[in-house]
Protein backbone atom coordinates (compact mmCIF):
# COMPACT_ATOMS: atom_id res chain seq x y z
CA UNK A 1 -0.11 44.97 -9.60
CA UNK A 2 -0.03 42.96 -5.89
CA UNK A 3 2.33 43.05 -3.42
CA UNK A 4 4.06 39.98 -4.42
CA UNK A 5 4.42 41.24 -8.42
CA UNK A 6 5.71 44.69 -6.98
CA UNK A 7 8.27 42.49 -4.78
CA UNK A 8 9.34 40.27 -8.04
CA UNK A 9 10.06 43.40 -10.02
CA UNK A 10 12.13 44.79 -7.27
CA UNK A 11 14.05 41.72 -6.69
CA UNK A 12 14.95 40.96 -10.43
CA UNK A 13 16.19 44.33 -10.86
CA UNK A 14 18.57 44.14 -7.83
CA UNK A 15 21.71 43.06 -7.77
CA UNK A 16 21.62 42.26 -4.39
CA UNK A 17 18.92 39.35 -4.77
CA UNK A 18 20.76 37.03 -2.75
CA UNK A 19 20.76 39.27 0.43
CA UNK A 20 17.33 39.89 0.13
CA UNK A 21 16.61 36.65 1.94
CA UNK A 22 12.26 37.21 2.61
CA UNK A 23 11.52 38.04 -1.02
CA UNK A 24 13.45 34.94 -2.19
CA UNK A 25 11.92 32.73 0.31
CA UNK A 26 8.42 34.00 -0.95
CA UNK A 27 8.85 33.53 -4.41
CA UNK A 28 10.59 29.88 -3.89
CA UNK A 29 7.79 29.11 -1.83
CA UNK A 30 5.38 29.63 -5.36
CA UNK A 31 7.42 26.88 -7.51
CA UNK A 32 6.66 23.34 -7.76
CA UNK A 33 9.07 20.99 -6.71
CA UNK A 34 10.05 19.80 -10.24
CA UNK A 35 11.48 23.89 -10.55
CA UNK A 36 12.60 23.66 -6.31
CA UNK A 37 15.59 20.66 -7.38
CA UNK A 38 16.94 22.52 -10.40
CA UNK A 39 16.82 25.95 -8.24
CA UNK A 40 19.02 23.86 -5.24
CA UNK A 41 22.03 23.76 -8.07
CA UNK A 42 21.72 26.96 -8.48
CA UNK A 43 24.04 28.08 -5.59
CA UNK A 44 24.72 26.63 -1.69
CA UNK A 45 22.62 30.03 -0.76
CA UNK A 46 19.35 28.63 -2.48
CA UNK A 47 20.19 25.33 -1.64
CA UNK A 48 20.35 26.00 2.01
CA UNK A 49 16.73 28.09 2.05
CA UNK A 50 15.11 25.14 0.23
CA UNK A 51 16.54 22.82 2.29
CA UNK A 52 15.84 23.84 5.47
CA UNK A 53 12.60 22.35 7.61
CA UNK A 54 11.03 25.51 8.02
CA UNK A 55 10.92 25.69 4.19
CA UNK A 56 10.16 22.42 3.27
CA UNK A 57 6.84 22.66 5.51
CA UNK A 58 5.99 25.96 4.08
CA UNK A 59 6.20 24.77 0.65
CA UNK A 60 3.74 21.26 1.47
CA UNK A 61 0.90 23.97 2.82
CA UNK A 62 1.09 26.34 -0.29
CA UNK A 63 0.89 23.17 -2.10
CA UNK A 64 -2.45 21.66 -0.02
CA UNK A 65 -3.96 24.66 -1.67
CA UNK A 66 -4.04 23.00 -4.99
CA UNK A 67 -4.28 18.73 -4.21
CA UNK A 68 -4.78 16.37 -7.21
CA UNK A 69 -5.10 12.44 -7.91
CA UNK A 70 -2.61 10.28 -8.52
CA UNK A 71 -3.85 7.23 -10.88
CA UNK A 72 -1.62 3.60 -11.24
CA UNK A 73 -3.39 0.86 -13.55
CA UNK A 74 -3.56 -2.08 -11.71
CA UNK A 75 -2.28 -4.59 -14.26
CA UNK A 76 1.53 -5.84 -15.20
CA UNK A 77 2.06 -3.55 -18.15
CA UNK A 78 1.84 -0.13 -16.73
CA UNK A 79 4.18 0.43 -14.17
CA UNK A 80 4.16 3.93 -14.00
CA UNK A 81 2.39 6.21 -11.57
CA UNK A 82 0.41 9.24 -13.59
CA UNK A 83 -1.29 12.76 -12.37
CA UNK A 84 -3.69 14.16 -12.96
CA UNK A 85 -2.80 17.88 -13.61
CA UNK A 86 -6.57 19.41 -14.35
CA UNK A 87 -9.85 17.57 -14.31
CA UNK A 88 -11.37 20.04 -17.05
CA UNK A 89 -9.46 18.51 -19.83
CA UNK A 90 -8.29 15.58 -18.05
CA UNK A 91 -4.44 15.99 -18.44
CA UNK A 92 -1.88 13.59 -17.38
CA UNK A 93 1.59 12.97 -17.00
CA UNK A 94 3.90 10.38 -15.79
CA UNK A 95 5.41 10.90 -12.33
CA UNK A 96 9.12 10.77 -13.42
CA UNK A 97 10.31 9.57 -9.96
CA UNK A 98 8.74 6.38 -9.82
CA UNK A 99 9.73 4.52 -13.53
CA UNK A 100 10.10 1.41 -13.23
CA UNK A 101 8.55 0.59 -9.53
CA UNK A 102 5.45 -1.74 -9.78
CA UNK A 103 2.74 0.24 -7.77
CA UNK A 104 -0.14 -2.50 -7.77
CA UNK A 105 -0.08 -2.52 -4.31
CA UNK A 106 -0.38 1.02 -3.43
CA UNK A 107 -1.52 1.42 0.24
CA UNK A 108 -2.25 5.04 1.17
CA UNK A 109 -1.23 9.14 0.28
CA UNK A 110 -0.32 11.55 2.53
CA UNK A 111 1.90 15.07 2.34
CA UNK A 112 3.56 14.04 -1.05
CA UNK A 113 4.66 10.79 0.64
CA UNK A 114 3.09 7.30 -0.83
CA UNK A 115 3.43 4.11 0.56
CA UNK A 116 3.30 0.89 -1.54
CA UNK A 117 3.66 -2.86 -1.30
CA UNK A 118 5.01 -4.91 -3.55
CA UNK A 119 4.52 -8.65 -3.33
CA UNK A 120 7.44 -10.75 -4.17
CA UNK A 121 5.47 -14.40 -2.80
CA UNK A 122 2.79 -15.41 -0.43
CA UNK A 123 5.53 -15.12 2.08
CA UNK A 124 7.15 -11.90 1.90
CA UNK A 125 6.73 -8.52 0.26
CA UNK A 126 8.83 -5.08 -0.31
CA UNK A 127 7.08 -2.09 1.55
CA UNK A 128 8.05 1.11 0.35
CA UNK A 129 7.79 4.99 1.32
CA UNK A 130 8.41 6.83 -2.01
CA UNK A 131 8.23 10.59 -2.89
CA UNK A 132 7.16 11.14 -6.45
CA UNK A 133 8.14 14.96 -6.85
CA UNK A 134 11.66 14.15 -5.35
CA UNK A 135 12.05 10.29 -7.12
CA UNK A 136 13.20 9.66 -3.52
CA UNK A 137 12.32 5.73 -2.87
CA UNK A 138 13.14 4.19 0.84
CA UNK A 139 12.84 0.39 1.34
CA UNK A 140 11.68 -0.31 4.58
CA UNK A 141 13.77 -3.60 6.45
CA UNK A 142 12.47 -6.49 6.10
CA UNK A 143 10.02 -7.42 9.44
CA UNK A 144 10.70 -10.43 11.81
CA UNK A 145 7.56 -11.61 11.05
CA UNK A 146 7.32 -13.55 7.78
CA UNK A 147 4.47 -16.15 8.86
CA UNK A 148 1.59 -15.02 6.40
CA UNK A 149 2.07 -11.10 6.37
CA UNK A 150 -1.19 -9.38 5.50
CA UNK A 151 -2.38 -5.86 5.26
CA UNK A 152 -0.51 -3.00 6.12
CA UNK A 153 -1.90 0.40 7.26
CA UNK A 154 0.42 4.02 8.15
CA UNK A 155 -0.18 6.11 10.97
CA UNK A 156 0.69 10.08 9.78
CA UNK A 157 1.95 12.36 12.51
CA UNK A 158 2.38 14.10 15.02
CA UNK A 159 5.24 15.60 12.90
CA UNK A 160 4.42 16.39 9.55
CA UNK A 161 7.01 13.79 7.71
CA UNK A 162 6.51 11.44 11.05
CA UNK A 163 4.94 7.78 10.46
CA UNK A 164 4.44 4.68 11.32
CA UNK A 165 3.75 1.52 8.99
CA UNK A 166 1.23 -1.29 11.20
CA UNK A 167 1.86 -4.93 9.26
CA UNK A 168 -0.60 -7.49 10.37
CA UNK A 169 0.98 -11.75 10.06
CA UNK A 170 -0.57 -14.75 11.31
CA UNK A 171 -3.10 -17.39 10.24
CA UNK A 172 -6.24 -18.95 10.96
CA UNK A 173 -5.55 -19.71 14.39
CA UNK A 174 -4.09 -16.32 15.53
CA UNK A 175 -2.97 -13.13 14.44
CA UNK A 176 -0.22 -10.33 15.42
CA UNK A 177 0.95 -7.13 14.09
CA UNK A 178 4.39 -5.06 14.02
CA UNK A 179 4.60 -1.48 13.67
CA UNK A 180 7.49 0.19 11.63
CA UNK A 181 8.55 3.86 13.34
CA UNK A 182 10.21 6.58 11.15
CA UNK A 183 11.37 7.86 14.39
CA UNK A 184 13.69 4.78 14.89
CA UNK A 185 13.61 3.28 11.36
CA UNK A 186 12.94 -0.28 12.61
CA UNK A 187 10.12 -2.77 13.33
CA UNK A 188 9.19 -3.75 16.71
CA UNK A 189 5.96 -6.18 17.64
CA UNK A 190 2.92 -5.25 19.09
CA UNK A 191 2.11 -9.16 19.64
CA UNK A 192 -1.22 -10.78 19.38
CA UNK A 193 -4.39 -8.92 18.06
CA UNK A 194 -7.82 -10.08 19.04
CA UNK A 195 -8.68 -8.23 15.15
CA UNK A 196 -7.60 -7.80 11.55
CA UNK A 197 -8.20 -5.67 8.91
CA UNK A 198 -10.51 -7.83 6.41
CA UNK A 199 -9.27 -7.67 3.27
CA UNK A 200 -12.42 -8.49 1.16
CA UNK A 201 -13.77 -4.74 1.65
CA UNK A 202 -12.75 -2.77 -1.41
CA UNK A 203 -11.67 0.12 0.63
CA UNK A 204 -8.28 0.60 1.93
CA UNK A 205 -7.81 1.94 5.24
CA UNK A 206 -7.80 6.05 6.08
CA UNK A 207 -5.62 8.15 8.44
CA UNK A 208 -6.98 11.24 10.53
CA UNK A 209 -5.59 13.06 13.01
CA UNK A 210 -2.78 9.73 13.73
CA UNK A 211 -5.56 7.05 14.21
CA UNK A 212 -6.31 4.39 11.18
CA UNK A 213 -9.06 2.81 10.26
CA UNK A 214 -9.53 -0.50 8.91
CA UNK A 215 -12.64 -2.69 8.31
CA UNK A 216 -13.02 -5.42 9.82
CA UNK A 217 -15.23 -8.73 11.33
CA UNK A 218 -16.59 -8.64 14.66
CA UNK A 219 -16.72 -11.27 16.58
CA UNK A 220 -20.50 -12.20 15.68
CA UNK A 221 -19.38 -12.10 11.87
CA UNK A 222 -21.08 -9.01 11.24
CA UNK A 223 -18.93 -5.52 9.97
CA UNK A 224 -17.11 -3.35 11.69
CA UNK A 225 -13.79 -0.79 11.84
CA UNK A 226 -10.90 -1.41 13.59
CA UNK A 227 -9.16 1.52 15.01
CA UNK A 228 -5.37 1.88 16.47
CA UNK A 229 -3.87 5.07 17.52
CA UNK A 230 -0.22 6.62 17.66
CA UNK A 231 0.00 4.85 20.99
CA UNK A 232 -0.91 1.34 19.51
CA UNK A 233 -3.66 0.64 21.14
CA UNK A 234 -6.54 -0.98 19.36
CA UNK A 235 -10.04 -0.64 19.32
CA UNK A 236 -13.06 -1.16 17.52
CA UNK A 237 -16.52 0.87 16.14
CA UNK A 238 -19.55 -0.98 14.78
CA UNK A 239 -20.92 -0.44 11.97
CA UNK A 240 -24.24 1.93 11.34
CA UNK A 241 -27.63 -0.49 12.39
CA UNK A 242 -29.06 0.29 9.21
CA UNK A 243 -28.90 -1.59 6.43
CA UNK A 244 -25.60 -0.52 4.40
CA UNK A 245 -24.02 -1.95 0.52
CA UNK A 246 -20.55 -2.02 -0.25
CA UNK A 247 -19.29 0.86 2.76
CA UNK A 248 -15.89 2.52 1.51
CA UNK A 249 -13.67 4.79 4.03
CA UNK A 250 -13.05 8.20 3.94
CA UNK A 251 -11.87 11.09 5.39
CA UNK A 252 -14.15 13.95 4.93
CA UNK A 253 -12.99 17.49 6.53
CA UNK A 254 -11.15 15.76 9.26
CA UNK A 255 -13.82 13.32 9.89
CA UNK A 256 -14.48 9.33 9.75
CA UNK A 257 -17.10 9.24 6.69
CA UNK A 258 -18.69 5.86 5.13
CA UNK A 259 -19.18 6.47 1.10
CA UNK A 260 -22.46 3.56 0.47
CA UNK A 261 -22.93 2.26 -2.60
CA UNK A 262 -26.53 1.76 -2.90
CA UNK A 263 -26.60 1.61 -6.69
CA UNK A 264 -28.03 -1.82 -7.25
CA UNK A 265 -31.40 -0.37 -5.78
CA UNK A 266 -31.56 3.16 -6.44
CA UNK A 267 -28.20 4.05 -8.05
CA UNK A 268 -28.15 6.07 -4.82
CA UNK A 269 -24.88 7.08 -2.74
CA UNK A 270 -25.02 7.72 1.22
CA UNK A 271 -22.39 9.17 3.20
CA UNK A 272 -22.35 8.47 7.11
CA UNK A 273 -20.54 10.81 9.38
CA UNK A 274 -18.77 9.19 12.53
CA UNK A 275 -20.24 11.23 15.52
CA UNK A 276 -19.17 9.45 18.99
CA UNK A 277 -16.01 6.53 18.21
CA UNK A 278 -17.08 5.26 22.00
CA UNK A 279 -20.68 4.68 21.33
CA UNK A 280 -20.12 3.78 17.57
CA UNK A 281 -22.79 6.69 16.48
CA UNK A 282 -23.52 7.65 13.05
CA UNK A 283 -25.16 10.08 11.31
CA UNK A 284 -26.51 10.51 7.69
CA UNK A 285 -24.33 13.36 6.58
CA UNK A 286 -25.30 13.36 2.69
CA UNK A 287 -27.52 11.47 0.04
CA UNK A 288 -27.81 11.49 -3.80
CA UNK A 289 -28.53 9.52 -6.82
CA UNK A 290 -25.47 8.62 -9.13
CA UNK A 291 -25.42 8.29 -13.11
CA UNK A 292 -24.92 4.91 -13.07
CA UNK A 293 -26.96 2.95 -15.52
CA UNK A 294 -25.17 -0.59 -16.14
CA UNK A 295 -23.51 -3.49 -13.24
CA UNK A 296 -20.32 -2.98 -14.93
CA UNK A 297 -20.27 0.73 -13.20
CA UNK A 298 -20.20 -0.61 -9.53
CA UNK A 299 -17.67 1.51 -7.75
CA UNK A 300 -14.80 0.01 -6.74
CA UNK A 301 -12.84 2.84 -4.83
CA UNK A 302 -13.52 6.34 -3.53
CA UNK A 303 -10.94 8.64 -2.96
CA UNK A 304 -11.76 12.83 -1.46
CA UNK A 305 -10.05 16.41 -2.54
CA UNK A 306 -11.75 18.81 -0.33
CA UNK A 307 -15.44 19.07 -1.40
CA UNK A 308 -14.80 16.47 -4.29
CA UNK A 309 -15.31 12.77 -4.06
CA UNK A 310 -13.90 10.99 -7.39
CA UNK A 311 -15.53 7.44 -7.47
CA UNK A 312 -13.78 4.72 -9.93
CA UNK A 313 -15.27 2.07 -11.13
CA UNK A 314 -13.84 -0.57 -13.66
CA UNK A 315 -14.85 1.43 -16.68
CA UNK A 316 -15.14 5.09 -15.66
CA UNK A 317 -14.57 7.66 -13.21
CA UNK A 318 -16.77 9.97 -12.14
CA UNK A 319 -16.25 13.20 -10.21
CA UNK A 320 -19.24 14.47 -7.83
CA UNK A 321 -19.05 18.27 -6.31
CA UNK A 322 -20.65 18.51 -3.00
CA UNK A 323 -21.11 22.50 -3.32
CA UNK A 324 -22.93 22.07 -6.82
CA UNK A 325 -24.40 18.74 -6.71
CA UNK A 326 -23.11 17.67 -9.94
CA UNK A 327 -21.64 14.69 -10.97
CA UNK A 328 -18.57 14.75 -14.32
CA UNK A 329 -17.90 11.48 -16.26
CA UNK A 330 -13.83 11.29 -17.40
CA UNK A 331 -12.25 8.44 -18.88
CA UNK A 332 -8.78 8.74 -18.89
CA UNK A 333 -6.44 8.07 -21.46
CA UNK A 334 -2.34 7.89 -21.78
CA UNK A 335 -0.38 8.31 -24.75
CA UNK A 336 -3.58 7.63 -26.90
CA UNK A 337 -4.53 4.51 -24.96
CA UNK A 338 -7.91 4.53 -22.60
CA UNK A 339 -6.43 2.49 -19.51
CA UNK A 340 -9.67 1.48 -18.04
CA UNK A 341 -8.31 -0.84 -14.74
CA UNK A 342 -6.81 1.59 -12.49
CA UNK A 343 -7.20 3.11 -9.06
CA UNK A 344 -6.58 6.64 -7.88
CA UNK A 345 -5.39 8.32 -4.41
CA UNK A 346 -5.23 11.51 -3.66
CA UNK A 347 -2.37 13.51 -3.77
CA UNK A 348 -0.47 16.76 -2.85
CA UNK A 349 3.09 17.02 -4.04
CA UNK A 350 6.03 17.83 -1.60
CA UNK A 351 9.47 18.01 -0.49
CA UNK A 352 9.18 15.96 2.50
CA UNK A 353 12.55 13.19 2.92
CA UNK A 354 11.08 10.23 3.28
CA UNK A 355 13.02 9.20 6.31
């Protein structure tokens, strides 16, 4: 028997468990969260050892260990969010802390925390930070900005439950963006941008290391990213010079990746490492066929869980290993119903507040 068994016979035979502070740290640390909010009612002991920071972050990198997907269908009769719990036998369940929130506009993932959107009219939406695992739900104030708000992009870091939420407004003549801080819990604007994200690309934008990245149009029409930082300053990097279909974002072991669909030619995926942001430099990382065989299997998102991509398409999902070089066709079903429109992020549950 390890260390750790050894250490959970002693404790349960003690009488003296809650003294025995270390032990009952370690073995808290080993529950999901759904077990860490019954164990808080337990006693003001427990509940202060779960509680604290030191704990909470402890807890989010056990849990990195073992990330997942998170699916929502994108249509007006499912308005539940649903993980994935093992890809072997493709197992579900409903996330319990999000019933009855309509997720269509779900914007990015990151340390258990989601962020979503939720259009009310043309003129003004409800932008929400929500923790599944906890059901904790924050609505963010309304901007000051109503004229034409667009997309909306969140900035991770540096602390680990830190953020901030970029919201771009404007029409065709100019645009602007306000950024929403965690750290002060209100909007304040950036003013005028010389870019936007572009909202035709498929792929919504990625986080790494504080910066996001968007897509966007240069100004000779052709593609490119757009890049802002935790200090709000914006930037942009070109696209690679060869030819490229249908790039999607991704962040790839800490790095800017391009996923390519090629599939209309060769039923061929590319991925394109960023290597120098300042001279927009790219390198071809990875290449290999897909099992694609009909149009109606164009990919239309790709999300990444350490050396797995999952790529969705209208109909399917497929699952490629980058150690094995194997590709796994799923299609998932809830309650006895195949849900075929949906998208997927990646997920790692958590106790973070939202706040």
């Amino acid at each position: 028997m390890d260390d750790y068994g050894n250490a959970l016979m002693w404790v349960t035979q003690n009488e003296n468990v809650f003294e025995v502070e270390e032990i009952l740290t370690n073995i808290l640390l080993r529950l999901p969260v759904k077990s860490l909010l019954i164990c808080k009612s337990v006693s003001k002991y427990w509940r202060s050892i779960i509680s604290r920071p030191s704990f909470v972050e402890s807890h989010l990198i056990q849990s990195q260990h073992n990330p997942t997907y998170v699916f929502y269908p994108y249509d007006p009769w499912h308005h539940n969010l649903y993980l994935l719990r093992k890809t072997d036998g493709e197992m579900t369940e409903s996330l319990p802390g999000c019933d009855g929130i309509y997720f269509k506009g779900i914007i990015c993932s990151f340390n258990g925390l989601i962020c979503c959107v939720n259009y009310c009219n043309a003129f003004l939406h409800d932008i929400r930070i929500c923790n599944p695992a906890t059901g904790e739900v924050l609505l963010l104030p309304q901007s000051r900005e109503l004229e034409h708000p667009g997309e909306v992009g969140v900035a991770f870091g540096p602390g680990i439950n830190e953020y901030k939420v970029f919201q771009f407004y404007g029409g065709t003549q100019h645009y602007g963006c306000e950024v929403y801080s965690s750290i002060t819990g209100s909007w304040k604007s950036i003013g005028r941008v010389a870019h936007t994200p572009y909202s035709s690309f498929s792929s919504n934008h990625v986080c790494i290391n504080g910066i996001v990245y968007w897509f966007t149009r240069s100004e000779e029409g052709s593609g490119s990213i757009l890049v802002v930082n935790r200090e709000e300053i914006f930037s942009t990097i070109r696209l690679p010079k060869e030819k490229i279909l249908r790039p999607y974002l991704i962040n790839l072991e800490g790095c800017l990746c391009l996923v390519v669909d090629n599939g209309l030619e060769e039923y061929r995926f590319d991925i394109w490492a960023l290597q120098d942001s300042k001279e927009s430099l790219w390198t071809k990382k990875w290449s290999d066929y897909m099992p694609f065989c009909s149009i109606a299997d164009i990919i239309n998102h790709v999300v990444v869980r350490k050396n797995e991509i999952l790529l969705g398409t209208i109909t399917h999902f497929f699952l490629y290993n980058m150690g094995t070089r194997t590709w796994r066709k799923f299609n998932w079903e809830h309650d006895g119903e195949e849900i075929v429109i949906c998208l997927s992020v990646p997920y790692t549950e958590s106790l973070l507040p939202c706040k």
